[in-house]
N, C-alpha and C. Protein backbone atom coordinates (compact mmCIF):
# COMPACT_ATOMS: atom_id res chain seq x y z
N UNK A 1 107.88 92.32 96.73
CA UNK A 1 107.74 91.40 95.62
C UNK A 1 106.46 91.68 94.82
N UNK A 2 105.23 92.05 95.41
CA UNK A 2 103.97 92.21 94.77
C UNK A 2 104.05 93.38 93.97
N UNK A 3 105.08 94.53 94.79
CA UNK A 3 105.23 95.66 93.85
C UNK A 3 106.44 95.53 92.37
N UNK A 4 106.72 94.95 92.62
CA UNK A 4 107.80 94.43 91.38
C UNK A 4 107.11 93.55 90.56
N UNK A 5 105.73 92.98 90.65
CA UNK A 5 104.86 92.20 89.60
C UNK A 5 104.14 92.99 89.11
N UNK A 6 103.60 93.98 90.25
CA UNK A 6 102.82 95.36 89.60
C UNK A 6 102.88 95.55 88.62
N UNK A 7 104.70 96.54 89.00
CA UNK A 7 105.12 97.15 88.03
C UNK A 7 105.68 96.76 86.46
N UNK A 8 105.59 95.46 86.58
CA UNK A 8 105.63 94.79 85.17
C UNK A 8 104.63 94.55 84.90
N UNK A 9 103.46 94.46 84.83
CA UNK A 9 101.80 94.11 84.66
C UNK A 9 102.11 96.02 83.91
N UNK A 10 102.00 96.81 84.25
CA UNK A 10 102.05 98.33 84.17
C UNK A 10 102.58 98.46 82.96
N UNK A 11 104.05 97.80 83.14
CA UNK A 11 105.27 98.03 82.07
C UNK A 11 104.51 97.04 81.14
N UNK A 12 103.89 96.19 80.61
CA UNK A 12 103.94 95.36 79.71
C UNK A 12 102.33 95.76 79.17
N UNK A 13 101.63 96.84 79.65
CA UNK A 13 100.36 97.01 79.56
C UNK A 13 100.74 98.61 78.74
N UNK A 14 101.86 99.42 79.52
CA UNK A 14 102.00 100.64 78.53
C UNK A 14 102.51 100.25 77.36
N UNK A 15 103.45 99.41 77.50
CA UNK A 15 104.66 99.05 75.70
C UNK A 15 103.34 98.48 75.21
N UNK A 16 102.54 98.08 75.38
CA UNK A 16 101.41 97.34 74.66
C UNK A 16 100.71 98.45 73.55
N UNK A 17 100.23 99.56 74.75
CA UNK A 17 99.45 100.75 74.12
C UNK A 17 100.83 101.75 73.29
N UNK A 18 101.87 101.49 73.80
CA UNK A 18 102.72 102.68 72.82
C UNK A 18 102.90 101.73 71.30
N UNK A 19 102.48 100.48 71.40
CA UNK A 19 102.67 99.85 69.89
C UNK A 19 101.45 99.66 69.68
N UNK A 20 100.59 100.44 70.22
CA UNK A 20 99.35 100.53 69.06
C UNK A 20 98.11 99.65 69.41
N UNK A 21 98.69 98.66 70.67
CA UNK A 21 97.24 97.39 71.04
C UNK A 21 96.55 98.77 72.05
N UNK A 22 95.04 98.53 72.30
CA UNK A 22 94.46 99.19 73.04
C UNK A 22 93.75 98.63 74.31
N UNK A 23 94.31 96.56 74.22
CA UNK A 23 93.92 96.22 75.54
C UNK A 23 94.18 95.07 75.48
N UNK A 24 94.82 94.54 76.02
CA UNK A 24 95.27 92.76 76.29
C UNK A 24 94.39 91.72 77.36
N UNK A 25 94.63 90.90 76.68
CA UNK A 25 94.20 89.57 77.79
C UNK A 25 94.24 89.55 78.50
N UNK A 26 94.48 88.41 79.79
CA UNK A 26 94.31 88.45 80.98
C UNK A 26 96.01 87.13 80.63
N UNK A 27 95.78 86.39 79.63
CA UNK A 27 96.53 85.21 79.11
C UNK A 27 97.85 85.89 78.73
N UNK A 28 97.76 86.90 77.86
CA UNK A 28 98.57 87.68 76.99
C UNK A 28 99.20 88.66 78.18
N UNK A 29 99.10 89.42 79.04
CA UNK A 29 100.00 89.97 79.94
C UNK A 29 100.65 88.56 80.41
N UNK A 30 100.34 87.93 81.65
CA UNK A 30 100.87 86.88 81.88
C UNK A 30 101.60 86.27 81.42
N UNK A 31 101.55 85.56 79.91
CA UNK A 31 103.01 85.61 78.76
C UNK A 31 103.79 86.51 78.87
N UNK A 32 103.56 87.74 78.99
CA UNK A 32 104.86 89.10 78.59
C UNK A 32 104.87 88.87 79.86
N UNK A 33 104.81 89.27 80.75
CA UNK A 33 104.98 89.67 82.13
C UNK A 33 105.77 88.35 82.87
N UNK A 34 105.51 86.89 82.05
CA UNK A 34 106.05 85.95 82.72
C UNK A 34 105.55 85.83 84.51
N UNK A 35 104.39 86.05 84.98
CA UNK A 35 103.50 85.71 85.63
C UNK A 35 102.21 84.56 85.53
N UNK A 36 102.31 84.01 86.48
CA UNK A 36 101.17 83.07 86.38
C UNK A 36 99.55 83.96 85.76
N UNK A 37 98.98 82.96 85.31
CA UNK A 37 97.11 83.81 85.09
C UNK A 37 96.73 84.09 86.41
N UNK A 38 96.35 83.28 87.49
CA UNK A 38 95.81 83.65 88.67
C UNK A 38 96.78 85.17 89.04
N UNK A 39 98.33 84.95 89.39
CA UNK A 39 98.55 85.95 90.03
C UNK A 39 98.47 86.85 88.99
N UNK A 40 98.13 87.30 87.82
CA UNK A 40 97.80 88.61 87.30
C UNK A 40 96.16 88.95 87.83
N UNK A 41 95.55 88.13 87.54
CA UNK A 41 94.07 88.65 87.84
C UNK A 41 94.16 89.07 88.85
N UNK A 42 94.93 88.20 90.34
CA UNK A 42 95.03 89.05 91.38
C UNK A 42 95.47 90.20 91.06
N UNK A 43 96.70 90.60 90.51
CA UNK A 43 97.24 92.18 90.42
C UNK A 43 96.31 92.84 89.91
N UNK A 44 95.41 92.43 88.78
CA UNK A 44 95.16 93.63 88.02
C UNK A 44 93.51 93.78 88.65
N UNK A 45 92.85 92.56 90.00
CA UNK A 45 91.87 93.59 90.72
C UNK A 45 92.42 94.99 91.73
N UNK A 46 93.70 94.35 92.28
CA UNK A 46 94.07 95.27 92.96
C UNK A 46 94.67 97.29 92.43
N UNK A 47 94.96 96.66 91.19
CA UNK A 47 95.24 98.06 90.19
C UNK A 47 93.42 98.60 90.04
N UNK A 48 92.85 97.58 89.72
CA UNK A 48 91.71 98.14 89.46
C UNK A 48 90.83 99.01 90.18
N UNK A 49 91.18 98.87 91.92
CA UNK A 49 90.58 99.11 93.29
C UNK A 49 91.08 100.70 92.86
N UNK A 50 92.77 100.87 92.84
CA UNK A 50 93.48 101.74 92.53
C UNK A 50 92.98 102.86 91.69
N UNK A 51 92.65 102.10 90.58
CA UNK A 51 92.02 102.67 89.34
C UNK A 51 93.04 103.20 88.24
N UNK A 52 94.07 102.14 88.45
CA UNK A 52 95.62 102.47 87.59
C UNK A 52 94.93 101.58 86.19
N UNK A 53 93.99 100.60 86.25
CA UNK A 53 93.34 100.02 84.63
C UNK A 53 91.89 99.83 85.15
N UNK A 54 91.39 99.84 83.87
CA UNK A 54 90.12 99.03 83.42
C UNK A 54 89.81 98.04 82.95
N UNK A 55 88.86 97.37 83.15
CA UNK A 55 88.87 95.95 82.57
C UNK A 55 86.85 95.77 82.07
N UNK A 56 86.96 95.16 81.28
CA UNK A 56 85.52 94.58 80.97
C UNK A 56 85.76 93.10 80.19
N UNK A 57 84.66 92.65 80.11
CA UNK A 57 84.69 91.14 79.77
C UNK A 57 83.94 91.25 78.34
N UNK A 58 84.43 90.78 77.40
CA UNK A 58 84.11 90.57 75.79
C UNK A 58 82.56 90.12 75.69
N UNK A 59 82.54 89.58 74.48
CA UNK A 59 81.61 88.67 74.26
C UNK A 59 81.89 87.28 74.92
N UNK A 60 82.74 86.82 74.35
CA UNK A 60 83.46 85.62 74.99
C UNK A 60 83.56 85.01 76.22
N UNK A 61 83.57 86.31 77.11
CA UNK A 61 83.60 86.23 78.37
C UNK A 61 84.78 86.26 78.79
N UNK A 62 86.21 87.20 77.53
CA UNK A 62 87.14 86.99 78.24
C UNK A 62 87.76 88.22 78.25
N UNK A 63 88.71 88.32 79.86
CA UNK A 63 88.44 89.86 80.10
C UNK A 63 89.83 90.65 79.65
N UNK A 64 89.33 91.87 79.59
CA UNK A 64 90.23 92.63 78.68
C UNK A 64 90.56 93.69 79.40
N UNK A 65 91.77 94.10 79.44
CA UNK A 65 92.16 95.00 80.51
C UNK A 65 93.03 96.19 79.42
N UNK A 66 93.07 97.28 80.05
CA UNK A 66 93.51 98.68 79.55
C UNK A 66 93.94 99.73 80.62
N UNK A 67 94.97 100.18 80.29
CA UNK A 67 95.44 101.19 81.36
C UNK A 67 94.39 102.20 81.67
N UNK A 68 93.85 102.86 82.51
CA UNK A 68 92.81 104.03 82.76
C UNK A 68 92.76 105.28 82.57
N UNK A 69 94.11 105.90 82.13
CA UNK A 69 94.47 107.08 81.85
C UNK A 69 94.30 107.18 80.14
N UNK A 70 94.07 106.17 79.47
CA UNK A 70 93.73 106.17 77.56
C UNK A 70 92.92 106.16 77.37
């Protein structure tokens, strides 16, 4: 099951970058992905351990994630 949330966190983070965004929310996957906020942040430290994305935090303080291979 965790790998089937993954892989939509993945899928909704590449269609993102093939239309041109270069890094989404933490709010904005979670909408596409139809995942809760908590369980994405969980996924996307665990991608991050991986090193399948990157993430940094704005001005705002709100964090922005990007696949690692762009």
């Amino acid at each position: 099951m965790n790998d089937e949330r993954i892989s939509k966190i993945k899928n909704v983070l590449s269609v993102a970058h093939k239309q041109g965004e270069r890094f989404l929310w933490i709010r904005e996957i979670a909408r596409r992905a139809n995942i809760s906020k908590s369980g994405v942040s969980r996924y996307i430290k665990e991608l991050e351990e991986q090193g399948a994305v990157k993430t940094k935090t704005n001005l705002y303080g709100v964090k922005e994630v990007r696949l690692a291979d762009i």
